[in-house]
Structures are given as C-alpha cells and as structure tokens.
N, C-alpha and C. Protein backbone atom coordinates (compact mmCIF):
# COMPACT_ATOMS: atom_id res chain seq x y z
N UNK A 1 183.98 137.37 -50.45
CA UNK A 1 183.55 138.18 -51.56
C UNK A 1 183.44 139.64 -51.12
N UNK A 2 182.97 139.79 -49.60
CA UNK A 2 182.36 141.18 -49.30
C UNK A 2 184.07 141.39 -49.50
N UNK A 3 185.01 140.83 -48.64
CA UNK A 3 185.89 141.55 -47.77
C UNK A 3 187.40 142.07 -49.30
N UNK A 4 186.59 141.20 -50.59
CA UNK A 4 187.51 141.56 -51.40
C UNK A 4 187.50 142.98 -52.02
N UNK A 5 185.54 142.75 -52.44
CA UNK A 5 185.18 144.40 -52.56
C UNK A 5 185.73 145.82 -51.64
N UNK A 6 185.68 145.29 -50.42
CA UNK A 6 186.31 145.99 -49.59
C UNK A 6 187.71 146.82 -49.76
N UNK A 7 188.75 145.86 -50.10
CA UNK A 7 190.06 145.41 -50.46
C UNK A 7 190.47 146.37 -51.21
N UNK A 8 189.75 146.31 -52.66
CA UNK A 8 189.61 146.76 -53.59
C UNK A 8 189.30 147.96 -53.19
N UNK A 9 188.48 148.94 -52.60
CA UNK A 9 187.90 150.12 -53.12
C UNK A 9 188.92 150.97 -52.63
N UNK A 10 189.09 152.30 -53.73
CA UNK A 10 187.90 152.92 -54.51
C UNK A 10 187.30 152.45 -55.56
N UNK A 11 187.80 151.44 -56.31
CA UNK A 11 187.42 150.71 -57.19
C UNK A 11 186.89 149.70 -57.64
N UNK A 12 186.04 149.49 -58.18
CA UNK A 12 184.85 148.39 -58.17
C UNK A 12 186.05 147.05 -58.56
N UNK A 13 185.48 145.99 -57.60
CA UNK A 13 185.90 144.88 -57.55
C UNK A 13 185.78 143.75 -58.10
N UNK A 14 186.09 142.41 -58.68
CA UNK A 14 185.11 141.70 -59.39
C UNK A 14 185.67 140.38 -59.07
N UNK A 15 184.72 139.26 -59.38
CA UNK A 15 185.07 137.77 -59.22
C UNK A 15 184.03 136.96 -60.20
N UNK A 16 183.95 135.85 -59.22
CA UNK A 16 183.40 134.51 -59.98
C UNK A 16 183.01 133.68 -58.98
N UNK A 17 181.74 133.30 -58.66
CA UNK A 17 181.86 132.16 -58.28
C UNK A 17 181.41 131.05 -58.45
N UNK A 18 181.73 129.78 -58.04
CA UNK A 18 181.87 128.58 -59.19
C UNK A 18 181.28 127.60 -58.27
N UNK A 19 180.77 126.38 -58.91
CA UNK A 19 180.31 125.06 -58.26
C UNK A 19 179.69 124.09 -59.01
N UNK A 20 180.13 122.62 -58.46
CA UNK A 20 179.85 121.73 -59.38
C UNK A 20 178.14 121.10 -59.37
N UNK A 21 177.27 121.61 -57.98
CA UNK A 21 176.03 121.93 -57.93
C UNK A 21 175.68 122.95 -57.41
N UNK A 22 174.33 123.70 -58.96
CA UNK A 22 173.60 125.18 -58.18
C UNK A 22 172.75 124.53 -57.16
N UNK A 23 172.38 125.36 -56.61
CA UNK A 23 173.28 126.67 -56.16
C UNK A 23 174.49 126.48 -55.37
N UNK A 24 174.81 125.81 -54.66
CA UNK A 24 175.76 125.30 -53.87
C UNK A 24 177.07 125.72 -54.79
N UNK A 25 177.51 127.39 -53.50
CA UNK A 25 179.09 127.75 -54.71
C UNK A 25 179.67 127.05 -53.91
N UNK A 26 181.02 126.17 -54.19
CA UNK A 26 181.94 125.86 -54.08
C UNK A 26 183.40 126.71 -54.03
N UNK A 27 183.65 127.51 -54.87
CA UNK A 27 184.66 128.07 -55.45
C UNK A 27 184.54 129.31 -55.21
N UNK A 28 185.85 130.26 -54.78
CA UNK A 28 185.79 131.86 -54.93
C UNK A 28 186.94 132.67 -55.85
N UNK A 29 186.78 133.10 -56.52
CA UNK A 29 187.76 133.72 -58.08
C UNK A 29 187.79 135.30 -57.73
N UNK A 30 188.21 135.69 -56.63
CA UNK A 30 188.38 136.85 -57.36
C UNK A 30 189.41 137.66 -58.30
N UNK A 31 189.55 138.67 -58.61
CA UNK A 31 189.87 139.11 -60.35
C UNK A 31 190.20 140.05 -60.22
N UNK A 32 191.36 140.59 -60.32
CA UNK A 32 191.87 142.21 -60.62
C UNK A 32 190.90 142.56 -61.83
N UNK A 33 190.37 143.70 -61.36
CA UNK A 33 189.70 145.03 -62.16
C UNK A 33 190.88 145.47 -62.92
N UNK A 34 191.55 145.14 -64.06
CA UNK A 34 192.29 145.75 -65.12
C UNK A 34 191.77 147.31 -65.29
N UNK A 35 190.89 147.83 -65.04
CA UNK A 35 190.60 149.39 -64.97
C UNK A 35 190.33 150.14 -64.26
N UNK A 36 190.69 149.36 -62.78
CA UNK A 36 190.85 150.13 -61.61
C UNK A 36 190.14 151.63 -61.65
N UNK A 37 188.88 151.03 -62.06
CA UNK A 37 187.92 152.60 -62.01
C UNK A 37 186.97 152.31 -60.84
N UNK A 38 186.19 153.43 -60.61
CA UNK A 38 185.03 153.66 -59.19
C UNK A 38 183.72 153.37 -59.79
N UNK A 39 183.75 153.17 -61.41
CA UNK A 39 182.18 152.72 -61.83
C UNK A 39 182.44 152.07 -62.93
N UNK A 40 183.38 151.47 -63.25
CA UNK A 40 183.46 149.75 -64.42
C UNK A 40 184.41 148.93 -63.86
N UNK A 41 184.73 148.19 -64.71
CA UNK A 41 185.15 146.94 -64.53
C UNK A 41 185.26 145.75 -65.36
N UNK A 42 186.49 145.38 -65.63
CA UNK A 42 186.55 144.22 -66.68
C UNK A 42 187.97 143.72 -65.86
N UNK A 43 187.53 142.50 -65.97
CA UNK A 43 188.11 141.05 -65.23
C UNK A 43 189.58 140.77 -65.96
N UNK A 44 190.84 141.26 -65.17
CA UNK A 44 192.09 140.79 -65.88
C UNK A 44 192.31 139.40 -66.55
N UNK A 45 192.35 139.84 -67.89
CA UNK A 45 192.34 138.53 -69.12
C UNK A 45 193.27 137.68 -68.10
N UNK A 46 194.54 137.63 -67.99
CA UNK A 46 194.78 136.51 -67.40
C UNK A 46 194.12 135.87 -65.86
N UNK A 47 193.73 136.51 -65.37
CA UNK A 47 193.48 136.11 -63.90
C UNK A 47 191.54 135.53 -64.51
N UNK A 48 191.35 135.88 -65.47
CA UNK A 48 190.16 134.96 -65.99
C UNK A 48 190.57 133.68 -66.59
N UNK A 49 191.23 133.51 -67.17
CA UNK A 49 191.85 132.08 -67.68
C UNK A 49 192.15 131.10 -67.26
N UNK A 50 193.08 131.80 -65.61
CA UNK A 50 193.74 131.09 -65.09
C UNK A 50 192.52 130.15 -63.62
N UNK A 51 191.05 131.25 -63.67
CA UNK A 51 189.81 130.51 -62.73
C UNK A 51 189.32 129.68 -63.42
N UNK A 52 189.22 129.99 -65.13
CA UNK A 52 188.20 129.36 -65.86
C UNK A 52 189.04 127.82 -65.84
N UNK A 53 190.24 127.88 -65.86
CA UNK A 53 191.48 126.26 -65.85
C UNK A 53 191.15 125.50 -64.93
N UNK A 54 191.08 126.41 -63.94
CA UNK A 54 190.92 126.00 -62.10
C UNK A 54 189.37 125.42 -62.25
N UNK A 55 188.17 126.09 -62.85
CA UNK A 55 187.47 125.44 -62.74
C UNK A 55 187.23 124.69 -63.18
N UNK A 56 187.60 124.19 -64.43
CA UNK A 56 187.66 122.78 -65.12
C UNK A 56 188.67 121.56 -64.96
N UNK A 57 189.57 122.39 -64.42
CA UNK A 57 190.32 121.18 -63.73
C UNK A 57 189.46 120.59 -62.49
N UNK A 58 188.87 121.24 -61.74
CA UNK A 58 188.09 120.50 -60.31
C UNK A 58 186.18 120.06 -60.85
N UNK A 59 186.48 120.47 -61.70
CA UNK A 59 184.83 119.96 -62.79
C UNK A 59 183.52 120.94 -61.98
N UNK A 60 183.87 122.51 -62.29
CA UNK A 60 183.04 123.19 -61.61
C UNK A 60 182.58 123.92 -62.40
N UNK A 61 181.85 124.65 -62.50
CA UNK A 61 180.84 125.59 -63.48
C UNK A 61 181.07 126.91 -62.55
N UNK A 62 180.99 127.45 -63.54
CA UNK A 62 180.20 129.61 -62.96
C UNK A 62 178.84 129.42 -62.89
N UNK A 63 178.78 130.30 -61.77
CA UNK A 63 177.06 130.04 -61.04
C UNK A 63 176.88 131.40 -60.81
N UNK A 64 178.11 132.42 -60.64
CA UNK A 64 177.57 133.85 -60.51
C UNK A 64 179.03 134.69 -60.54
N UNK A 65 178.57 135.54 -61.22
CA UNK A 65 179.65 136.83 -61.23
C UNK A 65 179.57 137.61 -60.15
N UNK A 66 180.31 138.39 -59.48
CA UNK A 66 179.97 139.52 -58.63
C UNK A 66 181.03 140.86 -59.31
N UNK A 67 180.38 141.60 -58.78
CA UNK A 67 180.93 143.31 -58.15
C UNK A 67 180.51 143.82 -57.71
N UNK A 68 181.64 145.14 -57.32
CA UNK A 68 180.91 146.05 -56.35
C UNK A 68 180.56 147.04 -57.04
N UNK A 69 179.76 148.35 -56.13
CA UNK A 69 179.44 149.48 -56.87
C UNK A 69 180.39 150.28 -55.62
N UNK A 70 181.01 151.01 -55.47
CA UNK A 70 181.97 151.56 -54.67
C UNK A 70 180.88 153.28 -53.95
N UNK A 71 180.13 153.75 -54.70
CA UNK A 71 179.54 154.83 -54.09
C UNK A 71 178.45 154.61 -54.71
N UNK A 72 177.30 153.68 -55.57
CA UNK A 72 176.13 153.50 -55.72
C UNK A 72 175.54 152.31 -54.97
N UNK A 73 174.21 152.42 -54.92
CA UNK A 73 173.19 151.13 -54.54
C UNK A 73 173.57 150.07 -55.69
N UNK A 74 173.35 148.67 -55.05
CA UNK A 74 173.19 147.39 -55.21
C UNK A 74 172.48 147.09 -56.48
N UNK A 75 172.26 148.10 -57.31
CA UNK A 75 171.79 147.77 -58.28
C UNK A 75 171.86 147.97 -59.81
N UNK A 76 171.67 146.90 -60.83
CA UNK A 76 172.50 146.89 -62.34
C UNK A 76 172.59 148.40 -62.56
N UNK A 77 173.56 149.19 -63.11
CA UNK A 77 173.84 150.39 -63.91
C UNK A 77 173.15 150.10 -65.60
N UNK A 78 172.91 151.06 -66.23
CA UNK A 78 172.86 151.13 -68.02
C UNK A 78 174.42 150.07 -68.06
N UNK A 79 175.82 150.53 -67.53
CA UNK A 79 176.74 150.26 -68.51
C UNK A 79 176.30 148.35 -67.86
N UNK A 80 175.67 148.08 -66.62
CA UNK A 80 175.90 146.43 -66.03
C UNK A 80 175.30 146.09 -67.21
N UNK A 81 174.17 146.53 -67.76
CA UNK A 81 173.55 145.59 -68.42
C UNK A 81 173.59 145.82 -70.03
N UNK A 82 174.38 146.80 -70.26
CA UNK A 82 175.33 146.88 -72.16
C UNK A 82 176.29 146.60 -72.05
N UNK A 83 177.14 145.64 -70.51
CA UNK A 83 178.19 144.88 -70.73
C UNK A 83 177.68 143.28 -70.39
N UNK A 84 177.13 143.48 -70.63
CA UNK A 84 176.27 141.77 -69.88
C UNK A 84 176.79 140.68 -71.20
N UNK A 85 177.60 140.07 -70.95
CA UNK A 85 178.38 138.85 -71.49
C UNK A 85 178.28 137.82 -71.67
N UNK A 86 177.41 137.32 -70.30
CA UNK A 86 177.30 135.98 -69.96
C UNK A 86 175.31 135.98 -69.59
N UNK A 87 174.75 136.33 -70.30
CA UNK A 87 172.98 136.24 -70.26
C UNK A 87 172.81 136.22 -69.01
N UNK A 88 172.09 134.89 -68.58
CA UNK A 88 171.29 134.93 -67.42
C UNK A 88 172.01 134.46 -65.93
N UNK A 89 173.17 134.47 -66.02
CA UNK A 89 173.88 133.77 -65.15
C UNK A 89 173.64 134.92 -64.25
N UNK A 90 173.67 134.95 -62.51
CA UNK A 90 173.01 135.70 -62.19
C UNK A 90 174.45 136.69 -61.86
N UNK A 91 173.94 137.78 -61.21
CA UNK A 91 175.25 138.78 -61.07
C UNK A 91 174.85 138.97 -59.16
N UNK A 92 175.98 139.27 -58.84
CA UNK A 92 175.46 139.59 -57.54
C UNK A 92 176.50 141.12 -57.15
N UNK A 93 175.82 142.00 -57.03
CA UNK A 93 175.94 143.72 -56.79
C UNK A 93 176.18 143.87 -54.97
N UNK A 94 177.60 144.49 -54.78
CA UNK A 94 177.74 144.10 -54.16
C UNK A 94 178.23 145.70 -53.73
N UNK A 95 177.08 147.06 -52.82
CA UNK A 95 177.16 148.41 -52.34
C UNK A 95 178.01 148.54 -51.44
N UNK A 96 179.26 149.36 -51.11
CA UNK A 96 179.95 150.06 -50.79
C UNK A 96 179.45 151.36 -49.96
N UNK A 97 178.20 151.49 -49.92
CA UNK A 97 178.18 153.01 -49.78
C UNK A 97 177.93 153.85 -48.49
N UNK A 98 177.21 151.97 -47.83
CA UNK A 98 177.09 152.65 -46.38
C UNK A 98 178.24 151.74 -45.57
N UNK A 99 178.01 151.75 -44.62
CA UNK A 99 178.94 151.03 -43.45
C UNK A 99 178.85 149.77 -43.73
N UNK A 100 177.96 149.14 -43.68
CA UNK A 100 177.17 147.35 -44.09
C UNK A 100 177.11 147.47 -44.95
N UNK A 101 178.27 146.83 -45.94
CA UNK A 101 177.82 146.82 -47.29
C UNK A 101 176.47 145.78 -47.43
N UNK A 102 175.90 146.05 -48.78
CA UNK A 102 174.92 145.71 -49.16
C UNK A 102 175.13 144.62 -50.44
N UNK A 103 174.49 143.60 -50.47
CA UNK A 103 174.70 142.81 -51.14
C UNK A 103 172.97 142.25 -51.77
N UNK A 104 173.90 142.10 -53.37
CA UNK A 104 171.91 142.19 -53.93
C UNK A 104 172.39 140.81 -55.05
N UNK A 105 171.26 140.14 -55.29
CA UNK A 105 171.29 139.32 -56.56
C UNK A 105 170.43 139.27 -57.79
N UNK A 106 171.00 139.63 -59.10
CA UNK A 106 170.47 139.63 -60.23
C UNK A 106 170.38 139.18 -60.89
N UNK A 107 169.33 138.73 -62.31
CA UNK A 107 169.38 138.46 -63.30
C UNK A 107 169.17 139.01 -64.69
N UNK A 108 170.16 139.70 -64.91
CA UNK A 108 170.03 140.88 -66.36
C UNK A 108 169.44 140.06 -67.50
N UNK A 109 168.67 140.91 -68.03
CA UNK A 109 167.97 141.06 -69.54
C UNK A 109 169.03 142.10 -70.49
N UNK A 110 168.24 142.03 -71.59
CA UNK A 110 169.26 143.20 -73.02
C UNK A 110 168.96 144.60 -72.02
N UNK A 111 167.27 144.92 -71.48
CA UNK A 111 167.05 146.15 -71.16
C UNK A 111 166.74 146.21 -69.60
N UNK A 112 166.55 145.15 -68.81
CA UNK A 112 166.01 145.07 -67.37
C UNK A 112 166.57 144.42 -66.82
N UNK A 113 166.28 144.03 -65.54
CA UNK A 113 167.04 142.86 -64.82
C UNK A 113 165.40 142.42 -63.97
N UNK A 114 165.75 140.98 -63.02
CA UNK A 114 164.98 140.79 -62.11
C UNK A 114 166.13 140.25 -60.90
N UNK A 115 165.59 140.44 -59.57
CA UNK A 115 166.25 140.68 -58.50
C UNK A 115 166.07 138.87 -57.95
N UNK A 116 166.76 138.40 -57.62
CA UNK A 116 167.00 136.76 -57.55
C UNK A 116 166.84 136.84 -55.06
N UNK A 117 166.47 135.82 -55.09
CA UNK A 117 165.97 135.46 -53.89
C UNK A 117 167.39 134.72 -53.72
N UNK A 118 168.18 134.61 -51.94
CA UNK A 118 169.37 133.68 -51.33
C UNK A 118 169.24 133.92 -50.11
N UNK A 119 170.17 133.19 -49.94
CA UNK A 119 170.45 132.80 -48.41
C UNK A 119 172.01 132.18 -48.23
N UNK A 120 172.46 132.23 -47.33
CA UNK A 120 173.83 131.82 -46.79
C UNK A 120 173.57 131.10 -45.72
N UNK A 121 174.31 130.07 -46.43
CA UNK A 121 174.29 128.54 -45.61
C UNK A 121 175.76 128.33 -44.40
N UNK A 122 175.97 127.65 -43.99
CA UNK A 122 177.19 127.53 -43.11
C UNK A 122 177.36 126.17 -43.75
N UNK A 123 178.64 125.88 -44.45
CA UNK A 123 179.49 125.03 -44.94
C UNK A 123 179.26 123.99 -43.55
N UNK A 124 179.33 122.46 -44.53
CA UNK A 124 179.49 121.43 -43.55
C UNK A 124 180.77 120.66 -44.07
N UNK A 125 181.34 119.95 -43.09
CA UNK A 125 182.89 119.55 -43.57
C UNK A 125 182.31 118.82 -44.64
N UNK A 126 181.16 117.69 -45.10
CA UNK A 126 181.07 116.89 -46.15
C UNK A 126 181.20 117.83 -47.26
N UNK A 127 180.51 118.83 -47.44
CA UNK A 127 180.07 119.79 -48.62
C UNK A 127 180.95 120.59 -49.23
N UNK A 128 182.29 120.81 -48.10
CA UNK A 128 183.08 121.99 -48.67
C UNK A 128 184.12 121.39 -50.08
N UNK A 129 184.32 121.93 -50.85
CA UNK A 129 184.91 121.68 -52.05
C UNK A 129 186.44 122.33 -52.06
N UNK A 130 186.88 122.49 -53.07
CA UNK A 130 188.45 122.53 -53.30
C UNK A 130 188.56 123.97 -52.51
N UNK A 131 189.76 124.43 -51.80
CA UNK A 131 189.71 125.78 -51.55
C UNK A 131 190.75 126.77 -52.37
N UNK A 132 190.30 127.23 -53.48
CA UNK A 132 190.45 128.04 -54.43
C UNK A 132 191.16 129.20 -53.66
C-alpha cells in the first residue's frame, strides 16, 4: 500500500482493501487516480469494477479505502470528508511528506472524523488469502 503511494506521487494514490474477516485484510486493489492530481482523487471507474468482481468472486468484502496525501499530514481534508461515499468504512491516510511516510486510520462523519487504533500482523501461511 505504502510502496504504491510512493509509485504514484506527485499524485495522490488510491486503493481498497478487502477481506472475508475484519479486520483481517486479505486483498490489495490498488486504483489509478483518474485525476492524477497532488490533492484529489477518484478511483478509475474501470479498475473499480474490475476489484469489486475480484472481490466477489473470492467472497471478500471492503474493510478500508486508502490514500495518500502527497505534501499534507495523515489527516481527512474538507474535500476527504464532502467526498465520503462509503460512511463509516474506515479510510486509511497515507503522508508523503516526510521521509517515513506516515500512515493514519479513520473513520469520517458528514463533518468530523475519529482516528481508528491498528497494528500489522505478519501473515501466517494458514491465513494468507487469494493474492490479488
């Protein structure tokens, strides 16, 4: 996820990620930015279709969106949360700005967000799922 944001910049990056139990992601989607801008982002209609197939073909759910912010902090913008699409599903903000990118997790409201608690596990051969 970091190394796609990466990939991507100057321009904010975006994905999906998916699994058939939360939290446990399974799945990684990432998504051409159709607007190849440094502060939005909307997920190329087809390259969304073609994860949302993928994930119902392997019987997986969206568990979290990501992007990056390419020269801001880790955290929702006005436009993150007057484009907020999908309610409470959490978002995970993913800073560009220093050397280590920074990686944050959210849960947007119409006007606020609250900042979500994780951790990164190390995959065990039983657990790992389809590789997307």
């Amino acid at each position: 996820m970091v190394t796609h944001c990466l990939q991507e910049a100057p321009s904010e990056a975006c994905g999906i990620l998916a699994g058939a139990h939360q939290p446990l992601v399974e799945a990684f989607y990432p998504l051409r930015n159709e607007l190849a801008s440094r502060t939005r982002y909307n997920a190329d209609p087809g390259d969304l279709i073609a994860a949302i197939q993928s994930m119902r073909s392997h019987s997986l759910g969206m568990l979290a969106i990501y992007h990056s912010h390419p020269d801001t902090v880790a955290v929702p913008s006005r436009v993150d949360l007057e484009q907020n699409h999908y309610g409470p599903l959490p978002r995970i903000i993913i800073s560009l700005r220093t050397a280590v990118p920074e990686v944050r997790i959210w849960r947007l409201g119409a006007a606020d967000f609250e900042e979500l608690r994780w951790r990164l596990l190390s995959p065990s051969v039983e657990s790992q799922g389809p590789r997307i």
